[in-house]
C-alpha atoms as a PDB file:
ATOM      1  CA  UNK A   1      84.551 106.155  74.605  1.00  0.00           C
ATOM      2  CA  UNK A   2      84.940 103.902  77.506  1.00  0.00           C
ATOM      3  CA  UNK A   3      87.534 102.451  79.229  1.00  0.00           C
ATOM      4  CA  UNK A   4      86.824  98.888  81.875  1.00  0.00           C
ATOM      5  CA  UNK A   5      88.877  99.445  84.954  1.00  0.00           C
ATOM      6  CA  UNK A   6      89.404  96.005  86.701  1.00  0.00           C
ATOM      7  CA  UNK A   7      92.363  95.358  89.455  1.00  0.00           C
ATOM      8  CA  UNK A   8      92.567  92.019  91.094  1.00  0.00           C
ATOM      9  CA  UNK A   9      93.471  94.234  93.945  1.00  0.00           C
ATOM     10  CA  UNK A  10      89.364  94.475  94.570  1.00  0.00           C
ATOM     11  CA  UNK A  11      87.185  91.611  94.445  1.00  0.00           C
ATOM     12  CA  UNK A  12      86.061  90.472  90.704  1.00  0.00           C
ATOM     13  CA  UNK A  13      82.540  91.540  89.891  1.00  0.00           C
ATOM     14  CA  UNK A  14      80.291  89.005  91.260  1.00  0.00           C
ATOM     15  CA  UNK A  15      77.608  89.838  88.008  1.00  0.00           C
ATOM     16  CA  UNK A  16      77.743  91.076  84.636  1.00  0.00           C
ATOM     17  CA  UNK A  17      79.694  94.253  85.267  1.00  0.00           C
ATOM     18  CA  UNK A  18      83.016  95.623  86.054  1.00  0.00           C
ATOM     19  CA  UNK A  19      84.926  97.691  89.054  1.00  0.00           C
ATOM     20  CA  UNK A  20      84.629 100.970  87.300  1.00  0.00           C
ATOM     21  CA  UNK A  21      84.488 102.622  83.915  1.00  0.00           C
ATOM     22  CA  UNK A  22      86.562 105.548  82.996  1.00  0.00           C
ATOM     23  CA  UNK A  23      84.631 108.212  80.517  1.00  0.00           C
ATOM     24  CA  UNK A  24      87.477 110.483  79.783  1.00  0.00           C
ATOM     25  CA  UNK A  25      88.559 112.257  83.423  1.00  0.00           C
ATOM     26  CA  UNK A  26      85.575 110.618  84.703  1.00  0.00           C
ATOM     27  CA  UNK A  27      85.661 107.601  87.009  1.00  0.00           C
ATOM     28  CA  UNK A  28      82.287 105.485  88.124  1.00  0.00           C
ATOM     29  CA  UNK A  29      82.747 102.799  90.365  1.00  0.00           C
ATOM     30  CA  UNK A  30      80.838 100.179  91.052  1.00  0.00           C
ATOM     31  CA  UNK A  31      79.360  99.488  94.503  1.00  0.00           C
ATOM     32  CA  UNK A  32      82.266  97.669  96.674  1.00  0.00           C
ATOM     33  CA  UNK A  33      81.421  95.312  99.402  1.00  0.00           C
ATOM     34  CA  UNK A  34      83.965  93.643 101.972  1.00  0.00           C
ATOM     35  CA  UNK A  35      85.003  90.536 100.055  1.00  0.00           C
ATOM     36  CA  UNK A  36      89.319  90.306 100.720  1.00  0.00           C
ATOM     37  CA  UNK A  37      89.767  90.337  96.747  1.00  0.00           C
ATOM     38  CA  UNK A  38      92.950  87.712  98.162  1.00  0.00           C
ATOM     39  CA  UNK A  39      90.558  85.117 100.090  1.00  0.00           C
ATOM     40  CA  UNK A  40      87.501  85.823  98.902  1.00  0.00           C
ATOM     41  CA  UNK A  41      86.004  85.643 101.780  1.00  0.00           C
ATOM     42  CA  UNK A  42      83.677  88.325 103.538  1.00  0.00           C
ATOM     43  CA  UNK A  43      84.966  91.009 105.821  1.00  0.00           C
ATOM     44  CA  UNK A  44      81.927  91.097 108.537  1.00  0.00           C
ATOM     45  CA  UNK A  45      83.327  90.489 111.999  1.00  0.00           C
ATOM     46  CA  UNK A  46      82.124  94.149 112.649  1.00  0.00           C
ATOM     47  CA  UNK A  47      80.916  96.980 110.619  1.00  0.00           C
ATOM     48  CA  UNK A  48      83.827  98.981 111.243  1.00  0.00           C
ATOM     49  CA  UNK A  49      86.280  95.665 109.877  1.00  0.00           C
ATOM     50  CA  UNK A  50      83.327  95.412 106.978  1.00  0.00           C
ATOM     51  CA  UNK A  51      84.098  99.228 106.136  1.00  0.00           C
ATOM     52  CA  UNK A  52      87.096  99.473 106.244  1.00  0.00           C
ATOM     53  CA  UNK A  53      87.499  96.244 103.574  1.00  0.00           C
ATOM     54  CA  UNK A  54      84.890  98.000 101.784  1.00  0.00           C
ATOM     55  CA  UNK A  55      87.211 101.272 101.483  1.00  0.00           C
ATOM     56  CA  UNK A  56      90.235  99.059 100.262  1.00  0.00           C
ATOM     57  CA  UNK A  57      88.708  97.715  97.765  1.00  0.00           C
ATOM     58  CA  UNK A  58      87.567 100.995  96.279  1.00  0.00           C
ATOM     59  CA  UNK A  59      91.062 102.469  96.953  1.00  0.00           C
ATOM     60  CA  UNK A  60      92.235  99.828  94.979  1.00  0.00           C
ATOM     61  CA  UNK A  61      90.206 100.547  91.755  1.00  0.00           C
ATOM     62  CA  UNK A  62      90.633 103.953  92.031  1.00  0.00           C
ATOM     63  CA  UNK A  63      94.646 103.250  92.167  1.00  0.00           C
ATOM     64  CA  UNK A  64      93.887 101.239  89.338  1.00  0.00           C
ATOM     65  CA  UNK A  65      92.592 104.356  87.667  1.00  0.00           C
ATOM     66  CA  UNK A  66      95.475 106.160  88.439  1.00  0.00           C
ATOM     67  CA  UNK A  67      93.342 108.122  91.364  1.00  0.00           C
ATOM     68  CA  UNK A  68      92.918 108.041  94.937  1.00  0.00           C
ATOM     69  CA  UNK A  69      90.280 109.098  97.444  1.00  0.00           C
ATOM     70  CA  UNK A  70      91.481 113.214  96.601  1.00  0.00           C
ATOM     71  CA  UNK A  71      89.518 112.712  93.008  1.00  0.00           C
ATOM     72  CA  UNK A  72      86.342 111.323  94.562  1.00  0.00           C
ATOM     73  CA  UNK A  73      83.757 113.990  94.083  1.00  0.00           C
ATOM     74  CA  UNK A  74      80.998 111.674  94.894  1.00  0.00           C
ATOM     75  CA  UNK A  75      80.071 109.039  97.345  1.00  0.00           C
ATOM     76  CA  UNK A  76      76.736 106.506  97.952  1.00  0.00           C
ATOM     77  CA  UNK A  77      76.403 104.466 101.108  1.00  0.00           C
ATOM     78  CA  UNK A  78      73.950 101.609 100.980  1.00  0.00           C
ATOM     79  CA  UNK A  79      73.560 100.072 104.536  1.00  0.00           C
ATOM     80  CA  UNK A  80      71.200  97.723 106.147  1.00  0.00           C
ATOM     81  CA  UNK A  81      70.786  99.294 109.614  1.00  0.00           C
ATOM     82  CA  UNK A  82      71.011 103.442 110.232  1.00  0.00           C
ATOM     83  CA  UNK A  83      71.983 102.381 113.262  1.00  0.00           C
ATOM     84  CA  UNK A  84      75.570 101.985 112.231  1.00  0.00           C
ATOM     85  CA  UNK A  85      76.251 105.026 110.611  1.00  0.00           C
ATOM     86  CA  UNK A  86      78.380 106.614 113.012  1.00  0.00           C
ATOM     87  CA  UNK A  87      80.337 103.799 112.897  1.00  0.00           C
ATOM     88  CA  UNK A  88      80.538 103.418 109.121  1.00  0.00           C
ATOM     89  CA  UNK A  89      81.236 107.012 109.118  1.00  0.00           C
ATOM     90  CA  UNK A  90      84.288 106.956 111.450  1.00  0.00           C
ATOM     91  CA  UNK A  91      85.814 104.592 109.172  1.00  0.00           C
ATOM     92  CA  UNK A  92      84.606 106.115 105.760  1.00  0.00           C
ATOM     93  CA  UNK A  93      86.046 109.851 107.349  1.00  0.00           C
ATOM     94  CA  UNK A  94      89.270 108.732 107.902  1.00  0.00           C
ATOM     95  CA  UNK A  95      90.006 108.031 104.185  1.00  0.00           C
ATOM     96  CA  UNK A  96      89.141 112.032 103.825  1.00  0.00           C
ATOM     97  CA  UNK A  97      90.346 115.259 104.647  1.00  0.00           C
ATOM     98  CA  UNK A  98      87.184 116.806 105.975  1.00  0.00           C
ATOM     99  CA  UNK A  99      87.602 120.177 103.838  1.00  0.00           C
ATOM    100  CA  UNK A 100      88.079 118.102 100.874  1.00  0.00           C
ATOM    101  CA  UNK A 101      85.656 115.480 100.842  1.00  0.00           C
ATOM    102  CA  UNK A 102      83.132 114.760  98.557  1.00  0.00           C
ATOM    103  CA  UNK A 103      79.275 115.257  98.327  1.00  0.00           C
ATOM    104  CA  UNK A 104      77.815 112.271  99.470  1.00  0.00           C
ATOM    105  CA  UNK A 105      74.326 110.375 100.171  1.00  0.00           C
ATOM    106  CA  UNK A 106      74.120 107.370 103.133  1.00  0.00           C
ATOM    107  CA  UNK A 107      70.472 105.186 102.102  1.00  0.00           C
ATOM    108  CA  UNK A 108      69.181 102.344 104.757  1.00  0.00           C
ATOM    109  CA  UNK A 109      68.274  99.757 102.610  1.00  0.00           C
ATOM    110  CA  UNK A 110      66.552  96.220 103.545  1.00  0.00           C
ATOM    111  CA  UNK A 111      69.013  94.324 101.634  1.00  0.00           C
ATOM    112  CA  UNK A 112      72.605  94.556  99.734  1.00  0.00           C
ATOM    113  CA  UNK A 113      74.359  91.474  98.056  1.00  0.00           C
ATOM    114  CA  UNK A 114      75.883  88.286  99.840  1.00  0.00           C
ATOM    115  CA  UNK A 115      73.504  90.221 102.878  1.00  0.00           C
ATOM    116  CA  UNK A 116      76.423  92.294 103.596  1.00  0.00           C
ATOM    117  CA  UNK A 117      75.626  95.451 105.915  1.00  0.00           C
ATOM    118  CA  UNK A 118      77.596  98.339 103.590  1.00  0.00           C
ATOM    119  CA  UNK A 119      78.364  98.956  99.959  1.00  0.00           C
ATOM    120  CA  UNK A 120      79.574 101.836  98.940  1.00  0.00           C
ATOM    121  CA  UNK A 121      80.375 103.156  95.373  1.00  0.00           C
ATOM    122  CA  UNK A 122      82.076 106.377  94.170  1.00  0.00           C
ATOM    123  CA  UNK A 123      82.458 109.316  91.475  1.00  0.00           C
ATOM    124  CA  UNK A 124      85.972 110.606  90.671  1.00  0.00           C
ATOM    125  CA  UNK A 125      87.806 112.904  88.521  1.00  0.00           C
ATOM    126  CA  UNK A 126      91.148 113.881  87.228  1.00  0.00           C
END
């Protein structure tokens, strides 16, 4: 059984799905991209302001879930240029303690949606 985790603390899916789904201790988030779930507008001054959005908004579902970044056991960056990966990863590290964090995968990809430079999405557990 499944349960829909939605927060209007995160931006509202923008297609037919929904923040996360919770399969008994198990939490699968969708992608998150820098939209201020408040304005609704994009967070893309720089990738580092476009991250860090992008990290809210998952903190927020996972909140939502009753978890926080401690649970994640699994992480998948999507960005547009590999050329800002130490910069996306200053700002993605920061939500971690390094002995703790989670497996993880960072993919360049030639597009994401609203041609945003970073989604991320995330595996958790109780």
């Amino acid at each position: 059984m499944k349960t829909i985790i939605n927060t209007e603390n995160a931006p509202a899916p923008i297609g037919p799905y929904n923040q996360a789904i919770l399969v008994q201790n198990t939490l699968y988030t969708s992608g998150q991209i820098a939209i201020n779930p408040i304005s609704g507008d994009l967070v893309i001054e720089t990738v580092k302001a476009e991250t860090k959005q992008v990290m809210e908004n998952l903190k927020a579902v996972l909140a939502k879930a009753e978890m926080n970044f401690e649970n994640v056991i699994k992480s998948t960056i999507s960005i547009t240029n590999m050329n800002d990966f130490s910069e996306i990863n200053e700002i993605y590290g920061s939500y971690f303690n390094a002995d703790t964090a989670p497996a993880r995968e960072t993919v360049e990809v030639s597009n994401l949606p609203k041609f945003v430079h970073v989604e991320i999405s995330m595996i958790a557990i109780k």
